[in-house]
PDB file of N, CA and C in Angstrom:
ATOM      1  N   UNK A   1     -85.242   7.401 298.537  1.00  0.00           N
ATOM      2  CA  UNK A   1     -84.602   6.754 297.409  1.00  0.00           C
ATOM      3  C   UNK A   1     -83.091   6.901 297.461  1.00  0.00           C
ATOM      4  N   UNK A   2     -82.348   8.149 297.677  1.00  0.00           N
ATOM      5  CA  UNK A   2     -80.876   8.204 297.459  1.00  0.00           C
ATOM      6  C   UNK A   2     -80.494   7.379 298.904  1.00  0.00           C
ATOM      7  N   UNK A   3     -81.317   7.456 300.015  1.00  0.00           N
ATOM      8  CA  UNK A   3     -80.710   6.305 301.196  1.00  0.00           C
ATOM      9  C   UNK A   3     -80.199   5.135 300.497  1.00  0.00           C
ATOM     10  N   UNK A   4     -81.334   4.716 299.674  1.00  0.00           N
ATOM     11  CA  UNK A   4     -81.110   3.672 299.588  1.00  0.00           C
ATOM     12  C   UNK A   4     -80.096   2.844 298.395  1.00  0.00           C
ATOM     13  N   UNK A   5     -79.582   3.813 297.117  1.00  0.00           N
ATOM     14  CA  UNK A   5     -79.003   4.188 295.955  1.00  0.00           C
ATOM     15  C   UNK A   5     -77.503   4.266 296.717  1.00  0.00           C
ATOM     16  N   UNK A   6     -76.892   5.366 297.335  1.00  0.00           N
ATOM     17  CA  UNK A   6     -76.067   5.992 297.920  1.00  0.00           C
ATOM     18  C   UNK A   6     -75.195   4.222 298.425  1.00  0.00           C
ATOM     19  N   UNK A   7     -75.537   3.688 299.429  1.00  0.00           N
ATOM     20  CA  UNK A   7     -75.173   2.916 299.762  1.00  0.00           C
ATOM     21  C   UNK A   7     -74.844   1.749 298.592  1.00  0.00           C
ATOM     22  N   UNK A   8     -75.769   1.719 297.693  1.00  0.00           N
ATOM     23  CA  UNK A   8     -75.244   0.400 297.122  1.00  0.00           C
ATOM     24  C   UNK A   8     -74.072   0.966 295.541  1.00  0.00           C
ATOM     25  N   UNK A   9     -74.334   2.263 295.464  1.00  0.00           N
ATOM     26  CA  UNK A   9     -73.079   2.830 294.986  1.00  0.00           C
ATOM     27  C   UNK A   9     -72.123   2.799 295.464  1.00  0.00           C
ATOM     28  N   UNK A  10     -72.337   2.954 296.729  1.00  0.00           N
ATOM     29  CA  UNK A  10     -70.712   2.845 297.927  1.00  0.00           C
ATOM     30  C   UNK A  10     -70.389   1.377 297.396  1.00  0.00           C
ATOM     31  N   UNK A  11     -70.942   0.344 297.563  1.00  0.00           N
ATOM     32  CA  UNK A  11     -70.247  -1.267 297.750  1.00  0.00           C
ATOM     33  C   UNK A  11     -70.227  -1.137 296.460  1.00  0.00           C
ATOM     34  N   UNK A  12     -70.829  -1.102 295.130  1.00  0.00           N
ATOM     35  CA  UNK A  12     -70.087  -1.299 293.678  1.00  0.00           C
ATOM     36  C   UNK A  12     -68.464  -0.563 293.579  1.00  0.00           C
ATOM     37  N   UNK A  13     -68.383   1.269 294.249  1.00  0.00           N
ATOM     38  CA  UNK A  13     -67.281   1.296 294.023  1.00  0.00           C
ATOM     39  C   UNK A  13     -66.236   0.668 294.879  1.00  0.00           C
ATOM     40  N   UNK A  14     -66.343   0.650 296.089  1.00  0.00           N
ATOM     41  CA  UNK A  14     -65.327   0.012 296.611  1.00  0.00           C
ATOM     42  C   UNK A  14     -65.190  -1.834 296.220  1.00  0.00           C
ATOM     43  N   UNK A  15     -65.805  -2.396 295.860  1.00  0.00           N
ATOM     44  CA  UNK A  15     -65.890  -3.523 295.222  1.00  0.00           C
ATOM     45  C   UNK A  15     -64.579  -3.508 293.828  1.00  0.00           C
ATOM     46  N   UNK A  16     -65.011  -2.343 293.018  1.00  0.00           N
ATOM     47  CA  UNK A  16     -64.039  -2.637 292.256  1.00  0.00           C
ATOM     48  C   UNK A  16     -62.741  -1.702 292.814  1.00  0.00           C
ATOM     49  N   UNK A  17     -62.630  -0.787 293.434  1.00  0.00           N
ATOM     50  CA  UNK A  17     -61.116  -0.538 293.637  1.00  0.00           C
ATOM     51  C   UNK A  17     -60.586  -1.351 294.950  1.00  0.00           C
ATOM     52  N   UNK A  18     -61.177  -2.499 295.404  1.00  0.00           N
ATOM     53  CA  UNK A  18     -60.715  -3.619 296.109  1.00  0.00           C
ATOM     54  C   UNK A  18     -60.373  -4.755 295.059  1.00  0.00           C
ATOM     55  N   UNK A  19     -61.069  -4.910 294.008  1.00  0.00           N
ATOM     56  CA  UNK A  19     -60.840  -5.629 293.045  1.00  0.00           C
ATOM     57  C   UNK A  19     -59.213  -5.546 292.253  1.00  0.00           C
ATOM     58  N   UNK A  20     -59.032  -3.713 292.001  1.00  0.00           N
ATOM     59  CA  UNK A  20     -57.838  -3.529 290.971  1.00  0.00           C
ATOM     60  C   UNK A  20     -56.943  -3.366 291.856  1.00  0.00           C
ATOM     61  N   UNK A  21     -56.652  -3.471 293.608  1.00  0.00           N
ATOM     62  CA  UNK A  21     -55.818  -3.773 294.266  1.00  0.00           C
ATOM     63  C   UNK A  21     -55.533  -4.437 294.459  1.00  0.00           C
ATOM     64  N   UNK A  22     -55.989  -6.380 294.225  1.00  0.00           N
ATOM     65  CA  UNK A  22     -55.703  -7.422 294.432  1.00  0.00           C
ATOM     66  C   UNK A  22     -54.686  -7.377 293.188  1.00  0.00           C
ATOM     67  N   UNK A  23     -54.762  -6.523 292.230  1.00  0.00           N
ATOM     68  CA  UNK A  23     -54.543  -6.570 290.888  1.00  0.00           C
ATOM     69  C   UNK A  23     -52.826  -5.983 290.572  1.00  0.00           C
ATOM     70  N   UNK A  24     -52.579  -5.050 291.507  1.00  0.00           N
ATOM     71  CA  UNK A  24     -51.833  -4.143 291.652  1.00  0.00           C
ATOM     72  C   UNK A  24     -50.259  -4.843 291.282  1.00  0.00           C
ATOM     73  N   UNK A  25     -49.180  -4.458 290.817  1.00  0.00           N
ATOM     74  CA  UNK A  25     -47.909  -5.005 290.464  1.00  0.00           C
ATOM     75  C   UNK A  25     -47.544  -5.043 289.282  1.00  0.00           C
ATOM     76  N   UNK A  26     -46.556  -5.781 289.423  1.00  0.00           N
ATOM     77  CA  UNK A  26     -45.398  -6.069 287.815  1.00  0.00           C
ATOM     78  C   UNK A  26     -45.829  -7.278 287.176  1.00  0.00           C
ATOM     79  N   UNK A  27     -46.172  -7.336 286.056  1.00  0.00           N
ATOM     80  CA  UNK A  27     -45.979  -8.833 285.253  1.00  0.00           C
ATOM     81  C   UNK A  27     -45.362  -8.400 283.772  1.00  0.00           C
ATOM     82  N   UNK A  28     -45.057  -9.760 283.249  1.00  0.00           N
ATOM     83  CA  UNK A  28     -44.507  -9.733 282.045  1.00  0.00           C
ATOM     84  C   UNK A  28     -44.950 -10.639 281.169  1.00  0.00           C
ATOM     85  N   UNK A  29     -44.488 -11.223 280.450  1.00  0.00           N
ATOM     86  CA  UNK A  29     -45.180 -12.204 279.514  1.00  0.00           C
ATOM     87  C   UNK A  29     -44.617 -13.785 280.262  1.00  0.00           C
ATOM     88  N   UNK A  30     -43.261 -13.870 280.718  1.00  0.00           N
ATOM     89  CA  UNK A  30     -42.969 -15.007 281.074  1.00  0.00           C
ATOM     90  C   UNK A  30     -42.365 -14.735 282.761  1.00  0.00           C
ATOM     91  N   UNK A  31     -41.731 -15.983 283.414  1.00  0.00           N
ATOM     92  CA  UNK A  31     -40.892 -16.021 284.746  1.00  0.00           C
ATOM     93  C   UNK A  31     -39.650 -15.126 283.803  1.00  0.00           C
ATOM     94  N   UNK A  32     -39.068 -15.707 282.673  1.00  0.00           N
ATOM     95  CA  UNK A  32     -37.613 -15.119 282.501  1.00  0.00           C
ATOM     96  C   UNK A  32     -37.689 -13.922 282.043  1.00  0.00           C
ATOM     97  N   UNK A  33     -38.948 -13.129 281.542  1.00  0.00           N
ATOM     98  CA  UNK A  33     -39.083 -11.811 281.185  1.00  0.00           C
ATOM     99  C   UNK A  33     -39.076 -11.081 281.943  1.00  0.00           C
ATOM    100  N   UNK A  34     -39.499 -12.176 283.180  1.00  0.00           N
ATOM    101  CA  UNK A  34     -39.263 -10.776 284.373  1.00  0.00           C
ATOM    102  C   UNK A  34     -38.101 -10.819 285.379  1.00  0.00           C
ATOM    103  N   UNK A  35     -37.014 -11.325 284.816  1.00  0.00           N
ATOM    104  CA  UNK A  35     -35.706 -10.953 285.646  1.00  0.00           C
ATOM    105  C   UNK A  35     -35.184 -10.710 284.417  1.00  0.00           C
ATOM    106  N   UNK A  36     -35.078  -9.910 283.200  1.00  0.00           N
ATOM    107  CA  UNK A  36     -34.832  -8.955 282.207  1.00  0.00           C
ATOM    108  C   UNK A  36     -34.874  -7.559 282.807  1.00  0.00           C
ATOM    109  N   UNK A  37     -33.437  -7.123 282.670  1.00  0.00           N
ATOM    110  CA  UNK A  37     -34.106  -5.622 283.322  1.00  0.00           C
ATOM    111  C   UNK A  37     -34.858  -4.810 282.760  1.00  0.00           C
ATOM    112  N   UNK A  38     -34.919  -4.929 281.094  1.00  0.00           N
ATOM    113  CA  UNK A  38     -35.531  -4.252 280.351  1.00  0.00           C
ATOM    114  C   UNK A  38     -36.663  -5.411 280.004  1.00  0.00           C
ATOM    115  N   UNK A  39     -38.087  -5.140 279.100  1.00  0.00           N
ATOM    116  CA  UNK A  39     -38.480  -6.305 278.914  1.00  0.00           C
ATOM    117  C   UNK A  39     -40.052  -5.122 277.902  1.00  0.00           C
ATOM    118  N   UNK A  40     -39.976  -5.337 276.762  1.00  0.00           N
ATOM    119  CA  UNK A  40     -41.055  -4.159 275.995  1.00  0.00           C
ATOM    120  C   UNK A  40     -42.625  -5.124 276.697  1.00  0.00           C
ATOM    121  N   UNK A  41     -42.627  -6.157 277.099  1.00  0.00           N
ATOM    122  CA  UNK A  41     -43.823  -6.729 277.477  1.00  0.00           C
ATOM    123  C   UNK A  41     -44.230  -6.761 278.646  1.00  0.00           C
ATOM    124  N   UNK A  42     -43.382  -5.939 279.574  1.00  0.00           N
ATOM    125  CA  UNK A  42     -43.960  -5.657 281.229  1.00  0.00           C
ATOM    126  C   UNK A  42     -44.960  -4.719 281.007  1.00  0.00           C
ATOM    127  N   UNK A  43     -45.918  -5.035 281.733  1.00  0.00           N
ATOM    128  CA  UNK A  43     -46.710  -4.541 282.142  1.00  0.00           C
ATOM    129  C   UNK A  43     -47.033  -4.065 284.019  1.00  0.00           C
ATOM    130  N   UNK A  44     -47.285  -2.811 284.313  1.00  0.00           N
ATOM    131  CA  UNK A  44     -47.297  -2.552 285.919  1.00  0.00           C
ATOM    132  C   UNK A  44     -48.966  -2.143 286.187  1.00  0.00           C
ATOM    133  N   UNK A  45     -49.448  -2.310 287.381  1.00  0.00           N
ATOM    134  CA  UNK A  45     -50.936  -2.080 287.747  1.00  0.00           C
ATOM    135  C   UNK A  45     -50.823  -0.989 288.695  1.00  0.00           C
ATOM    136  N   UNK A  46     -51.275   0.146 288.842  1.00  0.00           N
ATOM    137  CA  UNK A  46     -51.445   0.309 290.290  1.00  0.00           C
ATOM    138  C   UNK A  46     -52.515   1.279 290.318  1.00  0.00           C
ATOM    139  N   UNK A  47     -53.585   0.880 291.051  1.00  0.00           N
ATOM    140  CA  UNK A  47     -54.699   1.406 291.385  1.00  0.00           C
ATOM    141  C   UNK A  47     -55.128   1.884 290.218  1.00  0.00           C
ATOM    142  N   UNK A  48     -55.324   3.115 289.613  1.00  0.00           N
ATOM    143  CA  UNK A  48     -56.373   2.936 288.779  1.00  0.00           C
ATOM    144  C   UNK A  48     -55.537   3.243 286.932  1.00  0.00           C
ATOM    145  N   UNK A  49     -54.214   2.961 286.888  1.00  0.00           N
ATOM    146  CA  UNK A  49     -53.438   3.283 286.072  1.00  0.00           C
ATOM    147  C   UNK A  49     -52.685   1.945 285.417  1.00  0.00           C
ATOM    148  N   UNK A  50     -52.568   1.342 284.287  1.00  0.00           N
ATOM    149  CA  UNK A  50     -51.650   0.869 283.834  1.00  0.00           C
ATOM    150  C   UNK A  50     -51.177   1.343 282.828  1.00  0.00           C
ATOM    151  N   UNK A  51     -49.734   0.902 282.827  1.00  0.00           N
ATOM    152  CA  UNK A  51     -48.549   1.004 282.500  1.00  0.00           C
ATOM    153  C   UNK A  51     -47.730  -0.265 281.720  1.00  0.00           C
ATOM    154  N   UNK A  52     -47.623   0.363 280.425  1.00  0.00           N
ATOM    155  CA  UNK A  52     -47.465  -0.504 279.075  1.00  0.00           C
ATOM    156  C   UNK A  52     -45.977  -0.195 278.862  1.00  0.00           C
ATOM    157  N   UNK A  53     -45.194  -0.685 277.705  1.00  0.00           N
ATOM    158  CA  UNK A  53     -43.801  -0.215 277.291  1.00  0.00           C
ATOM    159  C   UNK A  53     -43.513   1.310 277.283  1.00  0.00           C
ATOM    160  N   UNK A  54     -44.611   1.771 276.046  1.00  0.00           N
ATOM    161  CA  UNK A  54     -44.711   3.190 275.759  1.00  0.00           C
ATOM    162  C   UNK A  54     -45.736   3.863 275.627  1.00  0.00           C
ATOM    163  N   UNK A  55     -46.622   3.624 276.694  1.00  0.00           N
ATOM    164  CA  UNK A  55     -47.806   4.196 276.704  1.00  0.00           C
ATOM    165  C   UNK A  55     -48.881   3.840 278.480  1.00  0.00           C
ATOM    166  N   UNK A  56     -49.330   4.503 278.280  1.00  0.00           N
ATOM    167  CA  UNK A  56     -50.034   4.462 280.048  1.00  0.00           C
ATOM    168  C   UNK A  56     -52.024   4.724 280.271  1.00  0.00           C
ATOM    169  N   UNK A  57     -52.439   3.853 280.358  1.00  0.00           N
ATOM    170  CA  UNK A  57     -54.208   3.877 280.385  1.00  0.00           C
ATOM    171  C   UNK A  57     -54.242   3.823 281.985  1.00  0.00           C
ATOM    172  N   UNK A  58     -55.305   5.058 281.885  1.00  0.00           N
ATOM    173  CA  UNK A  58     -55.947   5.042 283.433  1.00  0.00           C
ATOM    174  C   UNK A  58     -57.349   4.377 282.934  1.00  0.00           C
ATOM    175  N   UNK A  59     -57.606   3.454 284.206  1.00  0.00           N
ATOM    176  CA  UNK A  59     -58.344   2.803 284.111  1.00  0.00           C
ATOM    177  C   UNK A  59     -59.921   3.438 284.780  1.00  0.00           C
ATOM    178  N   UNK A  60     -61.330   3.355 283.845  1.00  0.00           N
ATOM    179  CA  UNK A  60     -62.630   3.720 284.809  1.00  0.00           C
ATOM    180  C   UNK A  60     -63.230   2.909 284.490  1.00  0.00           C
ATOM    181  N   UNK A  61     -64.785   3.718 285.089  1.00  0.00           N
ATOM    182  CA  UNK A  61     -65.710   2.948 284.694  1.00  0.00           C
ATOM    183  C   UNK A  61     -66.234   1.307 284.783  1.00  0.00           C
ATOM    184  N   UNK A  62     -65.321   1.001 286.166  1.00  0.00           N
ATOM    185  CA  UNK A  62     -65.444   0.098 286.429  1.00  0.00           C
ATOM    186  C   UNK A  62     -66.646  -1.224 286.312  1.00  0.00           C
ATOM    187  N   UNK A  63     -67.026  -2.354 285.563  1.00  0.00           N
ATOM    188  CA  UNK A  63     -68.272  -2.676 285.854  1.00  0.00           C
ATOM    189  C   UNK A  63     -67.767  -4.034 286.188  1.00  0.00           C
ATOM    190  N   UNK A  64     -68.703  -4.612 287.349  1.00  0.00           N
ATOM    191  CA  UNK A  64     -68.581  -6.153 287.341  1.00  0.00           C
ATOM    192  C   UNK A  64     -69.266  -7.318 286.558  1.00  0.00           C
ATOM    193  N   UNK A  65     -68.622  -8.461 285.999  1.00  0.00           N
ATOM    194  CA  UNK A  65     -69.430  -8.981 284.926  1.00  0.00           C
ATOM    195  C   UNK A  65     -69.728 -10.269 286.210  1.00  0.00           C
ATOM    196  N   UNK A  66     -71.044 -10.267 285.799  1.00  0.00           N
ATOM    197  CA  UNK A  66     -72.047 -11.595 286.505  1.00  0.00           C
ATOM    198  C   UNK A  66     -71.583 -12.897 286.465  1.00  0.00           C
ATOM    199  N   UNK A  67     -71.117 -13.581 287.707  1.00  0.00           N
ATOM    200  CA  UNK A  67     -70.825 -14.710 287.374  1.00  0.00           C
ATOM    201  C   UNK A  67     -69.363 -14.741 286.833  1.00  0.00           C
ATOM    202  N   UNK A  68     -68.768 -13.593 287.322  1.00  0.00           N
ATOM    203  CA  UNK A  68     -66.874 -13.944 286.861  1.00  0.00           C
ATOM    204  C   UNK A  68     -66.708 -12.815 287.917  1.00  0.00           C
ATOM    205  N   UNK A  69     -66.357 -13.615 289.494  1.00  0.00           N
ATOM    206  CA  UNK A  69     -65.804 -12.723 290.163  1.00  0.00           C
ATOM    207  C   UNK A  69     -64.288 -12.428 290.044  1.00  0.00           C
ATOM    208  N   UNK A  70     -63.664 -13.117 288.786  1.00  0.00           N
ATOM    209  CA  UNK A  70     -62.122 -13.062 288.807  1.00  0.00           C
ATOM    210  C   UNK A  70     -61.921 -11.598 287.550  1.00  0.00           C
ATOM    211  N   UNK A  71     -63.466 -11.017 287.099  1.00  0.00           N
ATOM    212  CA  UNK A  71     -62.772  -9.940 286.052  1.00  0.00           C
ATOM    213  C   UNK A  71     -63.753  -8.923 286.141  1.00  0.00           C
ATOM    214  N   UNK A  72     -63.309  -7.976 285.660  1.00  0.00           N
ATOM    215  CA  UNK A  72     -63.932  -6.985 285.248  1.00  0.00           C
ATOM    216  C   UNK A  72     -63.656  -5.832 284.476  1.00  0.00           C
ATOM    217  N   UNK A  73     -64.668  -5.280 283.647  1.00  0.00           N
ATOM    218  CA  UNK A  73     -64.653  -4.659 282.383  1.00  0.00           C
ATOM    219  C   UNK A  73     -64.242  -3.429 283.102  1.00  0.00           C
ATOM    220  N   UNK A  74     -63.452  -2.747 282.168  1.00  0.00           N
ATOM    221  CA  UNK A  74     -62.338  -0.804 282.754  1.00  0.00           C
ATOM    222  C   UNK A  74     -62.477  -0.293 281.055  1.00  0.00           C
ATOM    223  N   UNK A  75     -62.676   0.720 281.169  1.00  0.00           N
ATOM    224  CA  UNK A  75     -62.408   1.707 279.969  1.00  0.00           C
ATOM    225  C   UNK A  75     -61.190   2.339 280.105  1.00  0.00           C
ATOM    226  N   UNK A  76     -60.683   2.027 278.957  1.00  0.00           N
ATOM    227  CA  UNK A  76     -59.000   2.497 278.680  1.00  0.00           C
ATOM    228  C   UNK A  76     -58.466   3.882 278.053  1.00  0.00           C
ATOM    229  N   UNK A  77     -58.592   4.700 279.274  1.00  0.00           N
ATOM    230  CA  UNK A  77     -58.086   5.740 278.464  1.00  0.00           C
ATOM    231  C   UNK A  77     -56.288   6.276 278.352  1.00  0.00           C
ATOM    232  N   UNK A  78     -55.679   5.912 277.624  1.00  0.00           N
ATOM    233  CA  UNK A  78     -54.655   5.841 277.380  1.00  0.00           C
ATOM    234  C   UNK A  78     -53.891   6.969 276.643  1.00  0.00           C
ATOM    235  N   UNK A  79     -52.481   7.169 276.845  1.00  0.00           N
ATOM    236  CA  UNK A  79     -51.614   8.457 275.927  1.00  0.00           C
ATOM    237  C   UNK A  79     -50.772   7.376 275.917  1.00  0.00           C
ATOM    238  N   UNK A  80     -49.434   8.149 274.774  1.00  0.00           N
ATOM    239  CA  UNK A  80     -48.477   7.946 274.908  1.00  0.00           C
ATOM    240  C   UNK A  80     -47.680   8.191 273.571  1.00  0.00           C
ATOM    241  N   UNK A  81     -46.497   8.494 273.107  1.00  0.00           N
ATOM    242  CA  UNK A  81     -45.892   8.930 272.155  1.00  0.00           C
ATOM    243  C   UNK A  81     -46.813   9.494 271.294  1.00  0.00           C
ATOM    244  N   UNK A  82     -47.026  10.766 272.157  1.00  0.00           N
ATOM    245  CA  UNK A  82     -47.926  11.884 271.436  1.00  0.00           C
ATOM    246  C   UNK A  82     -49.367  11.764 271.098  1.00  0.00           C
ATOM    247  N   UNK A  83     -50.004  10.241 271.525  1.00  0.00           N
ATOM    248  CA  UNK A  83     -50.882  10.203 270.721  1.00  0.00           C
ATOM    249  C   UNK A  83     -52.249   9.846 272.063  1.00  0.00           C
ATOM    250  N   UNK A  84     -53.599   9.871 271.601  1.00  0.00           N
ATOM    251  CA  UNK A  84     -54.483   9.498 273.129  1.00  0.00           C
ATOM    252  C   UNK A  84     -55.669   8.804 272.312  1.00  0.00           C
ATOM    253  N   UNK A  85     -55.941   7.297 273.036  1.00  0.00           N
ATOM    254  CA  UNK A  85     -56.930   6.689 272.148  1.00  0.00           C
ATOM    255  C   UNK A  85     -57.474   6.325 273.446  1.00  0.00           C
ATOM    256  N   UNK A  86     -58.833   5.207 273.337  1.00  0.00           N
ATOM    257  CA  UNK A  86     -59.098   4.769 274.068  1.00  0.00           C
ATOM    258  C   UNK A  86     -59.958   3.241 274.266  1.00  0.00           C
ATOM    259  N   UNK A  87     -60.440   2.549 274.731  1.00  0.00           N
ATOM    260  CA  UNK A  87     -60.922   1.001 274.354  1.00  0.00           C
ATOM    261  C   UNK A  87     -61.340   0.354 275.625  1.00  0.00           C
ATOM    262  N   UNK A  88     -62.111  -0.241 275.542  1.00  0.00           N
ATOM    263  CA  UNK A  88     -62.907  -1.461 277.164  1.00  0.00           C
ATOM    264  C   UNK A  88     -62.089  -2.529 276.457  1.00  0.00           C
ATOM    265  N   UNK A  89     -61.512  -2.901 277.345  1.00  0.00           N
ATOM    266  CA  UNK A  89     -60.977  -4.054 278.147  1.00  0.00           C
ATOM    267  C   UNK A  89     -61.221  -4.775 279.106  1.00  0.00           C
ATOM    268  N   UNK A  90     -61.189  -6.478 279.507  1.00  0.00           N
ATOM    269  CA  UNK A  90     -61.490  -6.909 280.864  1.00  0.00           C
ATOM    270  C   UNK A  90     -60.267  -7.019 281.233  1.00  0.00           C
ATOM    271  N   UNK A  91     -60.188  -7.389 282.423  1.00  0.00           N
ATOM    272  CA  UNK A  91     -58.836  -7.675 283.478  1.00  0.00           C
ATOM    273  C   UNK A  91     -59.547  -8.321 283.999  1.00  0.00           C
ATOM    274  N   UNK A  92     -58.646  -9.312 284.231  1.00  0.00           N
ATOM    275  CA  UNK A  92     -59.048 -10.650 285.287  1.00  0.00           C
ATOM    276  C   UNK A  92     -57.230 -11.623 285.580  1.00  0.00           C
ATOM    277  N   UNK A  93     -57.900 -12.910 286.119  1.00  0.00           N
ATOM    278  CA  UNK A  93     -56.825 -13.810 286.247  1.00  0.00           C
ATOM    279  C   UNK A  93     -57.684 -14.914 286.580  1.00  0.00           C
ATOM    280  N   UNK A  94     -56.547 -16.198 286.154  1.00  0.00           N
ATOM    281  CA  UNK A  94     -57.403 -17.559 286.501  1.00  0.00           C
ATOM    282  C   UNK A  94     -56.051 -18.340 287.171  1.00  0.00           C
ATOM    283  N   UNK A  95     -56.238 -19.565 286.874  1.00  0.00           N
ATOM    284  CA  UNK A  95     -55.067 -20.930 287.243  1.00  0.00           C
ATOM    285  C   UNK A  95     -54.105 -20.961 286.534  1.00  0.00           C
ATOM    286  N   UNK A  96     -54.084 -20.286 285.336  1.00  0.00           N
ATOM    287  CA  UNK A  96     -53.127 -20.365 284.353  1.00  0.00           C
ATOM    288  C   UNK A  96     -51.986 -19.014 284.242  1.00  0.00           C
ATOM    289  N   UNK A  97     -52.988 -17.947 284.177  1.00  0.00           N
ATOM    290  CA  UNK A  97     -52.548 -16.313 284.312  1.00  0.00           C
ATOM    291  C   UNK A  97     -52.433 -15.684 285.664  1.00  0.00           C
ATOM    292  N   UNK A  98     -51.503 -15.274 286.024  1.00  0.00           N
ATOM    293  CA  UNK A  98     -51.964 -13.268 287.177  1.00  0.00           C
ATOM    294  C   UNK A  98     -52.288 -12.640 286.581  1.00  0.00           C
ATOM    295  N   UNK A  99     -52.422 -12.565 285.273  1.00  0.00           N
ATOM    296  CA  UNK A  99     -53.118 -11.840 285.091  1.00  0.00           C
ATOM    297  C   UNK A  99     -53.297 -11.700 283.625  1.00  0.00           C
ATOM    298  N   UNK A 100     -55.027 -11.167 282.905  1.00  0.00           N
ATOM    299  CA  UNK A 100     -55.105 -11.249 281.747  1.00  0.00           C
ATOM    300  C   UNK A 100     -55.893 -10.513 281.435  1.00  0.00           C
ATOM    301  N   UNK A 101     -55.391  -9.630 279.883  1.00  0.00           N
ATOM    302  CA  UNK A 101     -55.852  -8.727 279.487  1.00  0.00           C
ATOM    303  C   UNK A 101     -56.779  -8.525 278.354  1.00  0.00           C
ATOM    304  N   UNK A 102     -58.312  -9.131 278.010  1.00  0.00           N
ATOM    305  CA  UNK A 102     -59.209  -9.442 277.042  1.00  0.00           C
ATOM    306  C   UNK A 102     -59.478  -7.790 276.083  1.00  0.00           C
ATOM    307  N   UNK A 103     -59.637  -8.118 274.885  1.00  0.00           N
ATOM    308  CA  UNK A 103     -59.697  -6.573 274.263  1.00  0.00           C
ATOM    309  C   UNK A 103     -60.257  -7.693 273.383  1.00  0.00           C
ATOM    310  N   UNK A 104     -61.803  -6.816 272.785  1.00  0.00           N
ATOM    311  CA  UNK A 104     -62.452  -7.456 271.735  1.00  0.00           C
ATOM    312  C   UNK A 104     -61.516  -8.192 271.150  1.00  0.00           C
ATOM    313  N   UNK A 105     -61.457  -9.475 270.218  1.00  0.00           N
ATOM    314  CA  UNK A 105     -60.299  -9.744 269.371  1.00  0.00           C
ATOM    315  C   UNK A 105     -58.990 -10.344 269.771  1.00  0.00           C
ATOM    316  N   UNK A 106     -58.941 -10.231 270.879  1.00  0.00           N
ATOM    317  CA  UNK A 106     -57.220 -10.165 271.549  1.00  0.00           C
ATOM    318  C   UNK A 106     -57.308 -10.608 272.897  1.00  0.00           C
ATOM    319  N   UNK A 107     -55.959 -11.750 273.107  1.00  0.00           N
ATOM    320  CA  UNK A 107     -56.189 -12.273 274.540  1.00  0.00           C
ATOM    321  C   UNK A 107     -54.518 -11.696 274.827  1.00  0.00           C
ATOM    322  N   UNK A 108     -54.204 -11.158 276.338  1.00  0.00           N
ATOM    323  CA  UNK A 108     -53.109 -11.383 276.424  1.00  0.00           C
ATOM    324  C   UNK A 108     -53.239 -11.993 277.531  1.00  0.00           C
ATOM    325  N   UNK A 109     -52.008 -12.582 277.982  1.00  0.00           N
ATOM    326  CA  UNK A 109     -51.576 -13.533 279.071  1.00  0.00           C
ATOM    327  C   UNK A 109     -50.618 -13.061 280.182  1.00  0.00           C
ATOM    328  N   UNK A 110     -50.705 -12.597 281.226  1.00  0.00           N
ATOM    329  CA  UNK A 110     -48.981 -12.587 281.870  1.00  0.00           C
ATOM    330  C   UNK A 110     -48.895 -12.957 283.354  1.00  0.00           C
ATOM    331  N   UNK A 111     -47.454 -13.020 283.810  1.00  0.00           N
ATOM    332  CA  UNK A 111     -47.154 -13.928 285.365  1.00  0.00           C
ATOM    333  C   UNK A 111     -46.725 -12.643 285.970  1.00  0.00           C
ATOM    334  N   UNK A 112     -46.904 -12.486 287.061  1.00  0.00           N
ATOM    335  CA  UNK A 112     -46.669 -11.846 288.197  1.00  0.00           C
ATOM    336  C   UNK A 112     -45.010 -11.862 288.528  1.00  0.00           C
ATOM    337  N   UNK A 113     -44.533 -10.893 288.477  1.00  0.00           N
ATOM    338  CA  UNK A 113     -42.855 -10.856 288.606  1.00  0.00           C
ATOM    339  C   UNK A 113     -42.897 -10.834 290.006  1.00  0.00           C
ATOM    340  N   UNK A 114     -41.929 -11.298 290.715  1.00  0.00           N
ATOM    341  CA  UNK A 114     -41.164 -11.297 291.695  1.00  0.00           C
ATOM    342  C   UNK A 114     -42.439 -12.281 293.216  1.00  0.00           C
ATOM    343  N   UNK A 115     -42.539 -13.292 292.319  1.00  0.00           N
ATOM    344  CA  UNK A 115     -43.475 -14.035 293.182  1.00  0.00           C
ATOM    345  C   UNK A 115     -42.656 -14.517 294.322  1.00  0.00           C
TER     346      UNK A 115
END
């Protein structure tokens, strides 16, 4: 049984940390937000951490949703000005976004800086 378990645990995880490396970089809300040197709506990816204005979620718990190879659901565990909460989120991207950030309730949108 674990022969056979073991292995297909291997391809789910590397599946998704091949996934949040396609993912990896700077975006902001617009092209001109991101030649702002400052900008409270950048957002940075890298591997299993993002990085907000004032606050920083490492990302787990990776799951893939069926039929949307462009996203997948991360549990957000996050600090920042003293405080530590946490929330599932998807990450994905389509034709419109590099990238987008779904939270029950809430869509955000953003472009990839320095394309």
């Amino acid at each position: 049984m674990f022969k056979v378990v073991s292995p297909l645990i291997s391809l789910i995880l590397c599946g998704s940390a091949a996934f949040s490396e396609t993912l990896n970089g700077v975006y902001d809300a617009s092209a001109a937000a991101c030649q702002q040197e400052v900008s409270d709506s950048r957002v940075e990816l890298s591997g299993g951490t993002i990085i907000f204005w004032e606050s920083t979620c490492d990302l787990t718990n990776a799951i893939e949703i069926r039929g949307m190879s462009s996203a997948m659901l991360y549990d957000f565990q996050c600090y920042g000005e003293g405080e530590e909460w946490s929330y599932r989120a998807m990450l994905g991207g389509n034709q419109y976004s590099d990238l987008i950030i779904y939270v029950d309730g809430g869509l955000s949108t953003y472009v990839r800086c320095g394309k």
